[in-house]
C-alpha atoms as a PDB file:
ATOM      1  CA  UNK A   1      66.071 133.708  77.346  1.00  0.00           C
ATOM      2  CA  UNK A   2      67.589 131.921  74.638  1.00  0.00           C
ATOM      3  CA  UNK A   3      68.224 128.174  74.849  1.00  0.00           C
ATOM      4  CA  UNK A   4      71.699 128.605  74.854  1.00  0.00           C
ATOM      5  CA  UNK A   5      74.061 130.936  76.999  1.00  0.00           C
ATOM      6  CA  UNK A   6      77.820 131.184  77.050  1.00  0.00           C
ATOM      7  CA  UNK A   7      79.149 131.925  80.581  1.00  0.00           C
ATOM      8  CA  UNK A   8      81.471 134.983  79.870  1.00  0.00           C
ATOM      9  CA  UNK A   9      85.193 134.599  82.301  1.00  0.00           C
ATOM     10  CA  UNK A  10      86.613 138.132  83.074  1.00  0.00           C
ATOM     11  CA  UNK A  11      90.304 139.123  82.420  1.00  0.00           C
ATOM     12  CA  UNK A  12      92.490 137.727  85.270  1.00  0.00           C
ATOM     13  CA  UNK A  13      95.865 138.952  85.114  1.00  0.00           C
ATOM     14  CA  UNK A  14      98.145 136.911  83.169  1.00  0.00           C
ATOM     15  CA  UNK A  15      96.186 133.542  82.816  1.00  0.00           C
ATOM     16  CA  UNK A  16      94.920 133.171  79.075  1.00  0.00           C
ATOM     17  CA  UNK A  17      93.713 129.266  79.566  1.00  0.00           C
ATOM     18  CA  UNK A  18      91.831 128.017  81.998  1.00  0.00           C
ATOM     19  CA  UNK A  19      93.873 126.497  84.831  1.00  0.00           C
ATOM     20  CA  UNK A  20      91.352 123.464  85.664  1.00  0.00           C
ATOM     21  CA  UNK A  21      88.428 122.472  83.547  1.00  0.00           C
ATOM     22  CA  UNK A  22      85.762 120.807  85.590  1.00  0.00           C
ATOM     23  CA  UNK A  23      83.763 118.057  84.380  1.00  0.00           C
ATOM     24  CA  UNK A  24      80.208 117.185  86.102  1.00  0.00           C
ATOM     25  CA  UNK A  25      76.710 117.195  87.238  1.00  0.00           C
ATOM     26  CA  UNK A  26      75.096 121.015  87.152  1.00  0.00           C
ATOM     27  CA  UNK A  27      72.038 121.770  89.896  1.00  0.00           C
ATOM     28  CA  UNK A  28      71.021 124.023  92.587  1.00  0.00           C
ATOM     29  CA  UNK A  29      70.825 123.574  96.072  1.00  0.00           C
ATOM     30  CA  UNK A  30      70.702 124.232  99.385  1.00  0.00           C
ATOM     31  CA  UNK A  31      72.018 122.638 102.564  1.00  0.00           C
ATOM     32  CA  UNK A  32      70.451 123.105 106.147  1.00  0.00           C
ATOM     33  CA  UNK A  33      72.028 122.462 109.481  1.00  0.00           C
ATOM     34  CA  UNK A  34      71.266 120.645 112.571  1.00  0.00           C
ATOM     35  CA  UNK A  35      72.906 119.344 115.563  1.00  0.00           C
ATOM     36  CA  UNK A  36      72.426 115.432 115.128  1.00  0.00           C
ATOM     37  CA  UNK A  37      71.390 112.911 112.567  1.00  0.00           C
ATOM     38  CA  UNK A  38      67.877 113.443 111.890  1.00  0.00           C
ATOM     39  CA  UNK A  39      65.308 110.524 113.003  1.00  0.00           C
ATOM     40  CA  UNK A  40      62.700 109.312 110.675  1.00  0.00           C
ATOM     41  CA  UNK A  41      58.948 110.647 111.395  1.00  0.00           C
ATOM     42  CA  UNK A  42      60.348 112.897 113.423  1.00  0.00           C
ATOM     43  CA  UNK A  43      60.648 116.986 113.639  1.00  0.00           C
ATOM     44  CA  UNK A  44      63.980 118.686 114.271  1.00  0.00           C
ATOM     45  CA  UNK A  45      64.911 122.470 114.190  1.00  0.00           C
ATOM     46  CA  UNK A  46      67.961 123.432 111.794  1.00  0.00           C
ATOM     47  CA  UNK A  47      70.026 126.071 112.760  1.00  0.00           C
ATOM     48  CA  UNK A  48      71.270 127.373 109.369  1.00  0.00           C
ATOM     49  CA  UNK A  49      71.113 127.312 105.692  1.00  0.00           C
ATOM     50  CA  UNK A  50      72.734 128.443 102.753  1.00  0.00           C
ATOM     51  CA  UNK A  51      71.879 127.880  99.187  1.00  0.00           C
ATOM     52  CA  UNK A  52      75.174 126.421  96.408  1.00  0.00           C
ATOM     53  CA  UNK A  53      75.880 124.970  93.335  1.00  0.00           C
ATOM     54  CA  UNK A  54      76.053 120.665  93.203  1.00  0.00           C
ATOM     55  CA  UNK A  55      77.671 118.793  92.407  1.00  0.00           C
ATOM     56  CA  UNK A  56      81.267 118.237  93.523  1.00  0.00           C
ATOM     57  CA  UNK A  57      82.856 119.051  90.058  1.00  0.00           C
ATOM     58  CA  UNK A  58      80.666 122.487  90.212  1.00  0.00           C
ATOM     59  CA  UNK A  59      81.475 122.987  93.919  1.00  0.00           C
ATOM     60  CA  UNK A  60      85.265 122.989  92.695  1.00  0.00           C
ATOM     61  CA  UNK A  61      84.978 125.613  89.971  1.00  0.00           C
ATOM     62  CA  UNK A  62      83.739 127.926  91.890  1.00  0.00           C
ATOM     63  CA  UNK A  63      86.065 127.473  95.073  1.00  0.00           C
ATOM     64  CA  UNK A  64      89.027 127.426  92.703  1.00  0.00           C
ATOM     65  CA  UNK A  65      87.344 130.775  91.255  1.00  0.00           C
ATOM     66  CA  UNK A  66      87.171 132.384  94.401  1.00  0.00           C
ATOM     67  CA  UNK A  67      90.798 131.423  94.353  1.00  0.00           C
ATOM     68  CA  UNK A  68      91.757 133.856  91.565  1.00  0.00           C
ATOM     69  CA  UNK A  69      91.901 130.677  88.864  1.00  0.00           C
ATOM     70  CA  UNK A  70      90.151 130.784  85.324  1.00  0.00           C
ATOM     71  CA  UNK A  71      87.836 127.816  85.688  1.00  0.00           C
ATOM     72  CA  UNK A  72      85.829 125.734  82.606  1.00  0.00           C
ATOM     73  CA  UNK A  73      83.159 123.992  83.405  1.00  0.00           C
ATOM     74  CA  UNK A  74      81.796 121.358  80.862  1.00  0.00           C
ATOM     75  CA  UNK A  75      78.315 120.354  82.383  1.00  0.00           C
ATOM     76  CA  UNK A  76      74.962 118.740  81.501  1.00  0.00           C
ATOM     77  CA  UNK A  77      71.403 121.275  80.168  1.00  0.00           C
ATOM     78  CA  UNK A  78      69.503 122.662  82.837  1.00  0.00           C
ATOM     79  CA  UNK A  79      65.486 123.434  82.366  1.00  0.00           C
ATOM     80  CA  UNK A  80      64.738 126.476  80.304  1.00  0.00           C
ATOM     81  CA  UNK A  81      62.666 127.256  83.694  1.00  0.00           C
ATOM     82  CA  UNK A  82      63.666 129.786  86.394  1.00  0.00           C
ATOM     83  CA  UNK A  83      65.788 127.898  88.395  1.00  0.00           C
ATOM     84  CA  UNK A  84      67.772 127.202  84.876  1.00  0.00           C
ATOM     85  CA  UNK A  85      68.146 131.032  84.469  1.00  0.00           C
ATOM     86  CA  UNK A  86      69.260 131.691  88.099  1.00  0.00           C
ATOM     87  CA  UNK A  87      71.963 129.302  87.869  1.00  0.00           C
ATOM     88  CA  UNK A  88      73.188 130.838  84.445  1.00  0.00           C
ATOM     89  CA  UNK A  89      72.878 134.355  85.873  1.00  0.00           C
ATOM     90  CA  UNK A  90      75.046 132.903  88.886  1.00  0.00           C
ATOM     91  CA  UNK A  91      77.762 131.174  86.777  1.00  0.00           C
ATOM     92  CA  UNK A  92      77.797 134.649  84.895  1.00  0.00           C
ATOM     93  CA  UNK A  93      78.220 136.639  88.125  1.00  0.00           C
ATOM     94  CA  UNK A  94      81.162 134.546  88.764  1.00  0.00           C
ATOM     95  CA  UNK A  95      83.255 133.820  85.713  1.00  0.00           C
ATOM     96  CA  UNK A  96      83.410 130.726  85.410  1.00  0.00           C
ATOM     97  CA  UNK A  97      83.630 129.562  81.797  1.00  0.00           C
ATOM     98  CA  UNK A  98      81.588 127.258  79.584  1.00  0.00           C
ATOM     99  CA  UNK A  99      78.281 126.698  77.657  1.00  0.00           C
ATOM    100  CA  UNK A 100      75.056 126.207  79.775  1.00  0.00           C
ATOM    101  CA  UNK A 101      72.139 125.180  77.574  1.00  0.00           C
ATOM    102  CA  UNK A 102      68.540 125.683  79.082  1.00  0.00           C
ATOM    103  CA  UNK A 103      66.409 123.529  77.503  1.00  0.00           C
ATOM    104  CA  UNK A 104      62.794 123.735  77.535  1.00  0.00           C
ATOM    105  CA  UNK A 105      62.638 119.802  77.087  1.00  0.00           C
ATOM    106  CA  UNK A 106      63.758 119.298  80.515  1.00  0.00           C
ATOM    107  CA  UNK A 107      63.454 120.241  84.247  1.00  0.00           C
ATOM    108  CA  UNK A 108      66.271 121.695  86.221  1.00  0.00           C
ATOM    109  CA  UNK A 109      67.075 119.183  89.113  1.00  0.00           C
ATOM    110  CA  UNK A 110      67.523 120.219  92.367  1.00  0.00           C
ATOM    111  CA  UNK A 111      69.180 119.174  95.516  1.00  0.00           C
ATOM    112  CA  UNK A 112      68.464 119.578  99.364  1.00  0.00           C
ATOM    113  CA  UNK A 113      71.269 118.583 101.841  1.00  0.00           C
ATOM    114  CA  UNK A 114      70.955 118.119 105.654  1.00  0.00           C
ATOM    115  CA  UNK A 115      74.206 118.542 107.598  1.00  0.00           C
ATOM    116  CA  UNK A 116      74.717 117.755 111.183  1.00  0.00           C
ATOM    117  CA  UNK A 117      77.607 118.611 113.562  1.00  0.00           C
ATOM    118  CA  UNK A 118      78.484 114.713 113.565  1.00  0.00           C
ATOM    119  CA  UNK A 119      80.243 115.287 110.390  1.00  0.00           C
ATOM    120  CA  UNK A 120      77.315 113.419 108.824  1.00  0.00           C
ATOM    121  CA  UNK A 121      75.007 114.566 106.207  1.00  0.00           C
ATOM    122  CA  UNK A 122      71.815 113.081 104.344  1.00  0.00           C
ATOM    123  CA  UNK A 123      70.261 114.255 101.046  1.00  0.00           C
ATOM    124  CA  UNK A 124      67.512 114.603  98.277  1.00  0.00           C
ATOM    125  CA  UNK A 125      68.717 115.090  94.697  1.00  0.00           C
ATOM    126  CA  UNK A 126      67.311 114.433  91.392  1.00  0.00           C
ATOM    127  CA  UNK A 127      69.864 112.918  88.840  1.00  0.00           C
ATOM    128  CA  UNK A 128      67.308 111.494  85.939  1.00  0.00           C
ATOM    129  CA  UNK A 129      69.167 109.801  83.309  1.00  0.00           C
ATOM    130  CA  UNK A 130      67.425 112.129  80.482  1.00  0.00           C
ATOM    131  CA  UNK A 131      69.524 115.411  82.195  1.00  0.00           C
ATOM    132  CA  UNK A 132      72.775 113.257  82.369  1.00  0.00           C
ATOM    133  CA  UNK A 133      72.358 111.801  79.386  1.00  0.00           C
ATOM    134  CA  UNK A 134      73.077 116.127  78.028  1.00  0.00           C
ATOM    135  CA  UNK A 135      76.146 115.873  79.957  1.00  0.00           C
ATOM    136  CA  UNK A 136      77.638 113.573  76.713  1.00  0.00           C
ATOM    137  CA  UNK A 137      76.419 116.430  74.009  1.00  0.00           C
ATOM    138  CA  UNK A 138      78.542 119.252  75.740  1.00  0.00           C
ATOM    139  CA  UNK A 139      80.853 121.252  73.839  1.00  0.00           C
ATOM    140  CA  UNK A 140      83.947 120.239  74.938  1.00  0.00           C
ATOM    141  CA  UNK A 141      86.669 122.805  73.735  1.00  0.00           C
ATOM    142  CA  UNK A 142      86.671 125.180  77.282  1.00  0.00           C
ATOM    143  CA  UNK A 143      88.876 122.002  77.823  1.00  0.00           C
ATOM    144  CA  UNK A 144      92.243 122.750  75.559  1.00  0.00           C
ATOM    145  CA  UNK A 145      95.097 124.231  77.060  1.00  0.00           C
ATOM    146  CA  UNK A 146      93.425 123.554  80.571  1.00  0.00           C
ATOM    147  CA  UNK A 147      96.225 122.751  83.196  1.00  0.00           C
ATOM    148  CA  UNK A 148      94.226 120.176  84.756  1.00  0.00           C
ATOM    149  CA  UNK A 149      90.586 118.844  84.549  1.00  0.00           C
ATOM    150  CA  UNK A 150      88.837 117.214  87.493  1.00  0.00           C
ATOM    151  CA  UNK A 151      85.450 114.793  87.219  1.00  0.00           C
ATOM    152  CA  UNK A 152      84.026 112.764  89.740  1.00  0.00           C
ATOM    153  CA  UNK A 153      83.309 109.148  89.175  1.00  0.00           C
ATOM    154  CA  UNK A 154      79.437 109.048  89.973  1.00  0.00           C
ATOM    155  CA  UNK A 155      79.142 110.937  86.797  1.00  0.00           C
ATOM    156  CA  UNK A 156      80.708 107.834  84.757  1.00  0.00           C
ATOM    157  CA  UNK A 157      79.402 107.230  82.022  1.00  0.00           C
ATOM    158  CA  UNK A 158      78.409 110.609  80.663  1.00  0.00           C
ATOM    159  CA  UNK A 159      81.526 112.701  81.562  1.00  0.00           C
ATOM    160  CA  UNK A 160      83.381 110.208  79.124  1.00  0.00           C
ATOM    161  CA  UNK A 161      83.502 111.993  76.115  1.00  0.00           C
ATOM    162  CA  UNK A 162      84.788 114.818  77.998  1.00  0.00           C
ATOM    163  CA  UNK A 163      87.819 112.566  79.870  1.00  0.00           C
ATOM    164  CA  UNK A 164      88.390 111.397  76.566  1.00  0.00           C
ATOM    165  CA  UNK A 165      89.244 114.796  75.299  1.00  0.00           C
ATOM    166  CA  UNK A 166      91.120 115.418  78.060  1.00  0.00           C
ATOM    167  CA  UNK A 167      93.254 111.755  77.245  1.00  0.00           C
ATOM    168  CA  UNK A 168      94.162 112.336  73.409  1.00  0.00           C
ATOM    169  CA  UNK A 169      95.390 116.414  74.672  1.00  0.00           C
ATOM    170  CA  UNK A 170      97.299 114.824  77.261  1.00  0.00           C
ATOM    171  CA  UNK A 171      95.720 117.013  80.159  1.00  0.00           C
ATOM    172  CA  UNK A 172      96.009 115.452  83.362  1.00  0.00           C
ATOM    173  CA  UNK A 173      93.012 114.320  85.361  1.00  0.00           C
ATOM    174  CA  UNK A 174      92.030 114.684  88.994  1.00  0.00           C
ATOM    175  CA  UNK A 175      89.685 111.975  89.646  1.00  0.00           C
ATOM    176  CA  UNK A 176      87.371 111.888  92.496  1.00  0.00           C
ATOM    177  CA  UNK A 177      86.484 107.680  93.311  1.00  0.00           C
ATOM    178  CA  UNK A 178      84.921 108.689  96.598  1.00  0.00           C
ATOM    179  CA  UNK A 179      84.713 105.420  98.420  1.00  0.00           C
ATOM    180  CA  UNK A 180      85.615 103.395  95.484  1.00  0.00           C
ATOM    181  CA  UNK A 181      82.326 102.023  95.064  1.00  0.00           C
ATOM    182  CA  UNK A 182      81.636 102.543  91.930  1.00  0.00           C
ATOM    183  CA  UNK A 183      85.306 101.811  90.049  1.00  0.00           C
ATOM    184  CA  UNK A 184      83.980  98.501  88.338  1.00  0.00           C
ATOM    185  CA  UNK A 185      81.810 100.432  86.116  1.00  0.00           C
ATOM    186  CA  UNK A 186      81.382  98.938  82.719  1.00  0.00           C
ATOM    187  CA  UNK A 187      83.929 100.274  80.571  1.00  0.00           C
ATOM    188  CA  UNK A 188      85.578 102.447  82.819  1.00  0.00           C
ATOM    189  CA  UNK A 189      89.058 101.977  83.730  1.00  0.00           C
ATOM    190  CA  UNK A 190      90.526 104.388  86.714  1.00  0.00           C
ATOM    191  CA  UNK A 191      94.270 103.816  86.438  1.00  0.00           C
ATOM    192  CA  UNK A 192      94.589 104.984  82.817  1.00  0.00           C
ATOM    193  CA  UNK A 193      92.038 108.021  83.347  1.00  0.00           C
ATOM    194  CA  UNK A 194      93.681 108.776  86.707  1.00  0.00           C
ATOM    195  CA  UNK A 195      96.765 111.016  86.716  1.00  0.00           C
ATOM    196  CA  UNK A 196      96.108 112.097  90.759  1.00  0.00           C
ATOM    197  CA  UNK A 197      93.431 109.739  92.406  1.00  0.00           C
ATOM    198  CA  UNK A 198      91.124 111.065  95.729  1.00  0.00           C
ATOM    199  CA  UNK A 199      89.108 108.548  97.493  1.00  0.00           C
ATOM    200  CA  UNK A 200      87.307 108.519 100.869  1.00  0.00           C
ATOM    201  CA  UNK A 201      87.772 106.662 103.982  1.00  0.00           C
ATOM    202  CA  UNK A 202      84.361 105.915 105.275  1.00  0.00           C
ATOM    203  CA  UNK A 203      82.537 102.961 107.389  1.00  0.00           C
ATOM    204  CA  UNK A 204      82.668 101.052 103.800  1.00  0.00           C
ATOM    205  CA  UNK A 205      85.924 101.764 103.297  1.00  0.00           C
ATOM    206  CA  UNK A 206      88.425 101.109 106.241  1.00  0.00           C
ATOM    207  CA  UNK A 207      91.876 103.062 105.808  1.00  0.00           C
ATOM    208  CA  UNK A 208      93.676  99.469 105.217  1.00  0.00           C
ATOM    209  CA  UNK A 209      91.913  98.623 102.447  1.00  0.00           C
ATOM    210  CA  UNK A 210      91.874 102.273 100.685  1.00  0.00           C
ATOM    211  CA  UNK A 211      95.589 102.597 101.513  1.00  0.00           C
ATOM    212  CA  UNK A 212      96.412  98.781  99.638  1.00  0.00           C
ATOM    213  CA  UNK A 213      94.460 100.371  97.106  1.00  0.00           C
ATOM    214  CA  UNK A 214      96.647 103.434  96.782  1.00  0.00           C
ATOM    215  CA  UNK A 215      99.422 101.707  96.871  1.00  0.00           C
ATOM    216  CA  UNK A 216      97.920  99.103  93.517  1.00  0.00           C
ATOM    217  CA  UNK A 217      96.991 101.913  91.881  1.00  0.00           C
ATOM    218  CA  UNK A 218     100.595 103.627  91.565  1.00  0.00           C
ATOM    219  CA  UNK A 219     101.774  99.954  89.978  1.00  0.00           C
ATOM    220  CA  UNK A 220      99.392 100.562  87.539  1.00  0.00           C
ATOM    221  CA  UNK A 221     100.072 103.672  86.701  1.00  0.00           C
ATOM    222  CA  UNK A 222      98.199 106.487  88.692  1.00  0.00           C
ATOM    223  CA  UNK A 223     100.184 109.020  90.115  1.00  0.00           C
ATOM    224  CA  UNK A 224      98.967 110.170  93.168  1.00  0.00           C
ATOM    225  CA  UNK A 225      96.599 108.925  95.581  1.00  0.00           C
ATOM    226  CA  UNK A 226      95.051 110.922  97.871  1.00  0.00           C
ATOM    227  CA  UNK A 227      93.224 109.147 101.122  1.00  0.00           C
ATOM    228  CA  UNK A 228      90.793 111.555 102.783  1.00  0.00           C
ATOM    229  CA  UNK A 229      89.416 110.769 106.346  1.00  0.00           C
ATOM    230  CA  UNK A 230      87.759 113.587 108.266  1.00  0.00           C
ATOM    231  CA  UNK A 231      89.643 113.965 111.409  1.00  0.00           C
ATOM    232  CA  UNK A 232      92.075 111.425 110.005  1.00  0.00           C
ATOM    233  CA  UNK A 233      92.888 114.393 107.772  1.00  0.00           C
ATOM    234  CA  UNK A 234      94.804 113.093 104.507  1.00  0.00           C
ATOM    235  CA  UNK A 235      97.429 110.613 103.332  1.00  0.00           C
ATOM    236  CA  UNK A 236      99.679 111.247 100.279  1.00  0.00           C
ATOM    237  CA  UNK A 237     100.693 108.511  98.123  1.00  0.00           C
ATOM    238  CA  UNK A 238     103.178 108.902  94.796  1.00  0.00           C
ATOM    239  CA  UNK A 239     105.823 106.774  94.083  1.00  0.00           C
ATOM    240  CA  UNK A 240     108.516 109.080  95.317  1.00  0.00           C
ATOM    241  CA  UNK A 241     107.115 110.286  98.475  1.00  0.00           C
ATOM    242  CA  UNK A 242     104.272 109.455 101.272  1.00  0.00           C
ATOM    243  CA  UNK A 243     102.989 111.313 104.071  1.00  0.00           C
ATOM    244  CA  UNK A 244      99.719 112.659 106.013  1.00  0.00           C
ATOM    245  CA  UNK A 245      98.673 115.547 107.466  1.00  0.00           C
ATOM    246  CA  UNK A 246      96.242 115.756 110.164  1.00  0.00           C
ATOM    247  CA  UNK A 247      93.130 117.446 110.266  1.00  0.00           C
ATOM    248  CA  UNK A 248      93.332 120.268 112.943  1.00  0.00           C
ATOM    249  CA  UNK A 249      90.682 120.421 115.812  1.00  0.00           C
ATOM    250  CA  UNK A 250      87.423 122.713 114.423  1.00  0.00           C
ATOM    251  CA  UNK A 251      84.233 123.524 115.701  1.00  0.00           C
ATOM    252  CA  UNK A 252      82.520 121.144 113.078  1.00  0.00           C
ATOM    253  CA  UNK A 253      78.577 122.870 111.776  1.00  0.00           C
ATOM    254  CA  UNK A 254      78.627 121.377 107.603  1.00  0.00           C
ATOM    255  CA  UNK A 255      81.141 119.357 106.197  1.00  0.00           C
ATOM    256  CA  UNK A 256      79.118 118.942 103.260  1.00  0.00           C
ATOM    257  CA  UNK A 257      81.465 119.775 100.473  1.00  0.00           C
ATOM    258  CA  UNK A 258      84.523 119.802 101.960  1.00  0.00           C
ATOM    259  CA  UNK A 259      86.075 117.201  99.900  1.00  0.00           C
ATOM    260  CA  UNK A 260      85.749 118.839  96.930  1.00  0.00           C
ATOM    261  CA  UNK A 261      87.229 122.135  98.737  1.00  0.00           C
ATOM    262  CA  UNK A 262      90.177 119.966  99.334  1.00  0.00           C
ATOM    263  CA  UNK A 263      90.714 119.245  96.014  1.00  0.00           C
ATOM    264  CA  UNK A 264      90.271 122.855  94.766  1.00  0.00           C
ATOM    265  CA  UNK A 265      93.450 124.212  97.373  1.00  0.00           C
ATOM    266  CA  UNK A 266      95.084 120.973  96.419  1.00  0.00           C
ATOM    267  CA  UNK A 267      94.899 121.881  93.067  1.00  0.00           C
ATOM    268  CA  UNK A 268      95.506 125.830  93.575  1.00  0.00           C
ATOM    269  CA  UNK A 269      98.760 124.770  95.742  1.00  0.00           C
ATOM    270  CA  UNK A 270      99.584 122.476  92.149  1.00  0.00           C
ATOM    271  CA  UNK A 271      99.334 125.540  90.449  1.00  0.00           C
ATOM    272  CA  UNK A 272     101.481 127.981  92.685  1.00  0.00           C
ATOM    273  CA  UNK A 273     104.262 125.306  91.980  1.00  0.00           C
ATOM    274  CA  UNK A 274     103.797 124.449  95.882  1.00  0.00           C
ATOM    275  CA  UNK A 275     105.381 121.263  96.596  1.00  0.00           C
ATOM    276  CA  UNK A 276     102.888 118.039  97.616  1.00  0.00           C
ATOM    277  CA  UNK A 277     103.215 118.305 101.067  1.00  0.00           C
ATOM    278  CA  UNK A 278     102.595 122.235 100.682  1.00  0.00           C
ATOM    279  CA  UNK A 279      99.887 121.386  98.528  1.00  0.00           C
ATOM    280  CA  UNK A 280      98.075 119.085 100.551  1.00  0.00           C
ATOM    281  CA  UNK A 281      98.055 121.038 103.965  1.00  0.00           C
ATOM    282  CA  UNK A 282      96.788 124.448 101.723  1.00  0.00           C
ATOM    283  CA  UNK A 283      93.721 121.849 100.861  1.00  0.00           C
ATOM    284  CA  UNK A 284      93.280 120.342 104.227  1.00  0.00           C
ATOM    285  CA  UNK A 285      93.360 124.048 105.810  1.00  0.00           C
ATOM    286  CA  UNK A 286      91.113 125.479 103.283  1.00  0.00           C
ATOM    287  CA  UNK A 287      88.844 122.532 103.875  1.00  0.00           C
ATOM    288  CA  UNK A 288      88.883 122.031 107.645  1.00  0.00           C
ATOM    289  CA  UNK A 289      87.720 125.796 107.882  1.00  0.00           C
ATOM    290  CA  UNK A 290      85.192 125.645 105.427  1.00  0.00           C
ATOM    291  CA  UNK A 291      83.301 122.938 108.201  1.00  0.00           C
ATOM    292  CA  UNK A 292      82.908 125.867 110.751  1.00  0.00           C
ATOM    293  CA  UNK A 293      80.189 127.189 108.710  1.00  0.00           C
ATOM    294  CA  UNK A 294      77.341 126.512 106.958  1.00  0.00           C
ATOM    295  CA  UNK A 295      77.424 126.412 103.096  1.00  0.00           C
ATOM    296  CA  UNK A 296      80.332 125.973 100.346  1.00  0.00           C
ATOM    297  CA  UNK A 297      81.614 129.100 100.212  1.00  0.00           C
ATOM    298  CA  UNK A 298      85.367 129.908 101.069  1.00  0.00           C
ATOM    299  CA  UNK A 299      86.317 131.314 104.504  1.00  0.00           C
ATOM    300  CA  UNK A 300      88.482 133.995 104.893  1.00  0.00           C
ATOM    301  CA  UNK A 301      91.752 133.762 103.175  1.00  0.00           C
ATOM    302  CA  UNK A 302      94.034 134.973 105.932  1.00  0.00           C
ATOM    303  CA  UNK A 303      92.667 132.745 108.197  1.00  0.00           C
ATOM    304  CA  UNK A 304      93.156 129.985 105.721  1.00  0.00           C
ATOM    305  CA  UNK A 305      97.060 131.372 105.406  1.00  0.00           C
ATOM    306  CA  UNK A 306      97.250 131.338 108.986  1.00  0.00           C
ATOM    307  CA  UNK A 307      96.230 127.649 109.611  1.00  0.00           C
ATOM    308  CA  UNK A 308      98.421 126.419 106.566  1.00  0.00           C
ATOM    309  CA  UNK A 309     101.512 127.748 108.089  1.00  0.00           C
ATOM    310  CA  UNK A 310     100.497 126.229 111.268  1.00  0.00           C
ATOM    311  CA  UNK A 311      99.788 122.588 110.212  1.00  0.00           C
ATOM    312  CA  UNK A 312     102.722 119.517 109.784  1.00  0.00           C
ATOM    313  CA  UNK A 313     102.899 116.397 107.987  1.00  0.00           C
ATOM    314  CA  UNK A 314     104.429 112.870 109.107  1.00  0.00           C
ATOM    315  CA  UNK A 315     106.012 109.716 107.316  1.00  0.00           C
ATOM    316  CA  UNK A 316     103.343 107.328 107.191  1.00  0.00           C
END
């Protein structure tokens, strides 16, 4: 194989750019589930598995693919090995857009997830800076005319170049700050990258605190904020309107990935000119359902039609 191959998208109807350009960390993996956090020095059985593409900005491509959307993806070299090739052969298979170089220089990381019905999740990656690092030597034009791009901010800094591009063609930029963490990074600043903001509640980041954030961040310029929670399901935050919608009751087996499924129908409801509270309770169905089983891929789209009509939102 050569060390360069260009991910070929198929005709889809009427859409001659790509709707969302995704920006972030390329590898393998696989997730297994169990019933409870795992113990250290200890045995457990798992009860499923299912093998995907990390990391979140991958993990939205291809959800907003399965969606019907023409999806970039601007990403970092993968190994000139087999696992390189599989992944290509994948991307290929599914239409997403964008250049892919296998390099022989390097080794295609990898990534194993463990899941448990808690809602919790543990897991082994490799993200050496000498991969990353190819993440900055990307071409970068999948990106023009793009409706939207989204990046996550654990790839800071070497998805700059590529928000940069998005900046100066005034594309708008779904940012994923998970639980806000990392936003002091040297030389990054959030509310001028930001145009729609998603962060996480979690046992570092109590829903006070993220919603103060939220509400800072639209004085200084973001546009929306997004609070995700789990059960808590999701608060909206723009200058113009609040609200949340709850997470309905599921049988919970992997919630690995289901942020980033959120974003993707949160995005897809953007792009069917659904309003924000339409928006948000298309990606809070679409995610919720996605927990009942094991892996990243979509569930069934009538199913996710049915919950959407059935969910509400409330002031908050």
């Amino acid at each position: 194989m050569s060390p360069s191959q260009q991910i070929l998208q198929p005709e889809l109807g009427d859409f001659d750019s790509h709707a969302v350009t995704c920006i972030g960390s390329l590898s393998p993996a696989e997730v297994y589930t169990v019933d409870s956090p795992l113990s250290w020095d200890k045995g457990t059985e798992w009860n499923g598995r299912a093998d995907f593409l990390s990391d979140d900005a991958v993990i939205v491509a291809v959800s907003l693919n399965s969606l019907g959307w023409k999806v970039g993806l601007v990403t970092n070299r993968l190994g000139d090995d087999v696992l390189g090739e599989n992944v290509v052969s994948e991307l290929c298979r599914l239409g997403i857009e964008g250049t892919v170089v296998l390099d022989p220089g390097i080794q295609t990381p990898y990534e194993i997830v463990i899941s448990d019905k808690t809602g919790g999740r543990t897991y082994i990656w490799e993200r050496k800076e000498n991969v990353l690092l190819t993440m900055k030597e990307s071409d970068l034009s999948v990106i023009t005319d793009s409706k939207f791009v989204y990046a996550d901010i654990y790839d800071w800094p070497y998805n700059a170049p590529a928000l940069e591009q998005a900046r100066i063609l005034g594309i708008p930029v779904f940012f994923n700050l998970e639980d806000l963490a990392l936003v002091d990074k040297a030389g990054l600043d959030v509310y001028s990258l930001a145009t729609v903001a998603q962060i996480s509640v979690t046992e570092n980041l109590p829903i006070d605190f993220a919603s103060n954030w939220a509400k800072k961040a639209l004085s200084r310029g973001v546009g929306v904020v997004m609070i995700t929670g789990g059960p808590m399901g999701v608060h909206y935050y723009s200058n113009d309107v609040c609200f949340g919608v709850s997470a309905p009751d599921i049988t919970l087996i992997d919630s690995n990935g289901a942020g980033a499924i959120f974003a993707s129908g949160f995005l897809a409801g953007f792009l069917r000119n659904m309003s924000p509270v339409e928006s948000v309770k298309f990606g809070v169905a679409i995610s919720s359902l996605s927990c009942e089983k094991v892996g990243t891929a979509l569930p069934d789209i009538n199913k996710i039609n049915k919950l959407f009509k059935g969910l509400k939102s409330s002031d908050i």
